[in-house]
Protein backbone atom coordinates (compact mmCIF):
# COMPACT_ATOMS: atom_id res chain seq x y z
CA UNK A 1 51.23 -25.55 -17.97
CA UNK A 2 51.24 -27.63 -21.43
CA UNK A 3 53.87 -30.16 -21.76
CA UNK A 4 55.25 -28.61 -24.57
CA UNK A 5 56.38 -25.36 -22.83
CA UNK A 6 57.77 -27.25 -20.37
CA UNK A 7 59.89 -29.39 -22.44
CA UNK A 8 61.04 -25.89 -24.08
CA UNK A 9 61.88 -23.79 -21.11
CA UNK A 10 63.85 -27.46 -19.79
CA UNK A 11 65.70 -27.41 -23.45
CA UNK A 12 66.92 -23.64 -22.92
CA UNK A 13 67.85 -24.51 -19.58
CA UNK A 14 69.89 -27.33 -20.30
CA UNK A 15 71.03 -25.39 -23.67
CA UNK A 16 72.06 -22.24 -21.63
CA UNK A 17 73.72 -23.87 -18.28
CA UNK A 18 75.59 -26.74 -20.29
CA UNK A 19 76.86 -23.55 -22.09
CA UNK A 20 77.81 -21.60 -19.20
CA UNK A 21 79.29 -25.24 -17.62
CA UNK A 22 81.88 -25.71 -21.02
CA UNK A 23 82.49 -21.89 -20.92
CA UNK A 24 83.61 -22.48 -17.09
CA UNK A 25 85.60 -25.49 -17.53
CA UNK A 26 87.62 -23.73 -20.43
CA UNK A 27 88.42 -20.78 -18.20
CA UNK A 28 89.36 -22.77 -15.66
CA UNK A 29 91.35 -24.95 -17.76
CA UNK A 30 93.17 -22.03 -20.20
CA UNK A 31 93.37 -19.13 -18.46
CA UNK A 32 93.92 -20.77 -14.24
CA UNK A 33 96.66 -18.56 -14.08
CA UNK A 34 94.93 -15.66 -14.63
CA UNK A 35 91.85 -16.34 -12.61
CA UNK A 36 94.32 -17.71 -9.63
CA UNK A 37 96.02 -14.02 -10.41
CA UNK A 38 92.30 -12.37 -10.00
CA UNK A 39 91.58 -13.78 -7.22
CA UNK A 40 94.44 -13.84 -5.32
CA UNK A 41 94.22 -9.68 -5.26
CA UNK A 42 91.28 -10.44 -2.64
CA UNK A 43 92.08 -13.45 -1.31
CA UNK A 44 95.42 -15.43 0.32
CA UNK A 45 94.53 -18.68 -0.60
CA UNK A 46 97.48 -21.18 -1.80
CA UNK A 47 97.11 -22.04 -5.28
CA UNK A 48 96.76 -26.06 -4.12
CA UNK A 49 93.68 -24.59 -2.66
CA UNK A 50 92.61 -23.15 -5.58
CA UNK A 51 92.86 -25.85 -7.46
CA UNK A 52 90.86 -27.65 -5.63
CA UNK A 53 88.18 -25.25 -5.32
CA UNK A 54 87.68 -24.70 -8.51
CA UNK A 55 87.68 -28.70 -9.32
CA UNK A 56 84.94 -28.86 -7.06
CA UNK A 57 83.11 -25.90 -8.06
CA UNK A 58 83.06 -27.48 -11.62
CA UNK A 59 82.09 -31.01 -10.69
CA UNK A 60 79.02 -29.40 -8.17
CA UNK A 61 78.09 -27.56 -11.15
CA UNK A 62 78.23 -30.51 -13.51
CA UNK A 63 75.89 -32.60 -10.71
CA UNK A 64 73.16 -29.44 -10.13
CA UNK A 65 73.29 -29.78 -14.21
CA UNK A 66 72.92 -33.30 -14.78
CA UNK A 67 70.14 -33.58 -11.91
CA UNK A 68 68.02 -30.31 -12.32
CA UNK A 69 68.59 -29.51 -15.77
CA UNK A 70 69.34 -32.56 -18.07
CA UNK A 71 67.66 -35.53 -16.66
CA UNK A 72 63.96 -33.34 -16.05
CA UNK A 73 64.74 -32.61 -19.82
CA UNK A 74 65.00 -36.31 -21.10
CA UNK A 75 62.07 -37.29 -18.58
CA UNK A 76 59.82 -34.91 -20.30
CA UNK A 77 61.08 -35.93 -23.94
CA UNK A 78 60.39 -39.54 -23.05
CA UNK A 79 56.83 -38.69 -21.92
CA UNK A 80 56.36 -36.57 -24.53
């Protein structure tokens, strides 16, 4: 595989998840009420526990970006 199409398919990764890792994080910030709401129709969870949850779920997500999609990204463009 050329260096070049791997530096692209790491760019649309990192373009793509950092996307999908804002557009989580502003749900979770804006509408918490609504998702607690959601998910509280299939689950009994306190919403202490919720919060929590989700503040992990965002900062895994945020690590499993940085590691696997950002920093392979800025290896290859210093290579490059």
């Amino acid at each position: 595989m050329h260096l070049e199409v791997l530096r692209s398919i790491f760019m649309w990764c990192t373009i793509i998840n950092g996307a999908l890792l804002i557009l989580s994080f502003l749900i979770c910030a804006y509408a918490g009420d609504f998702v607690y709401r959601m998910h509280g129709m299939w689950f009994a969870v306190p919403r202490e526990t919720f919060n929590v949850v989700l503040y992990s779920f965002i900062g895994f997500f945020k690590m499993v970006f940085l590691v696997f999609n950002l920093v392979p990204y800025l290896a290859l463009l210093i290579v490059g």
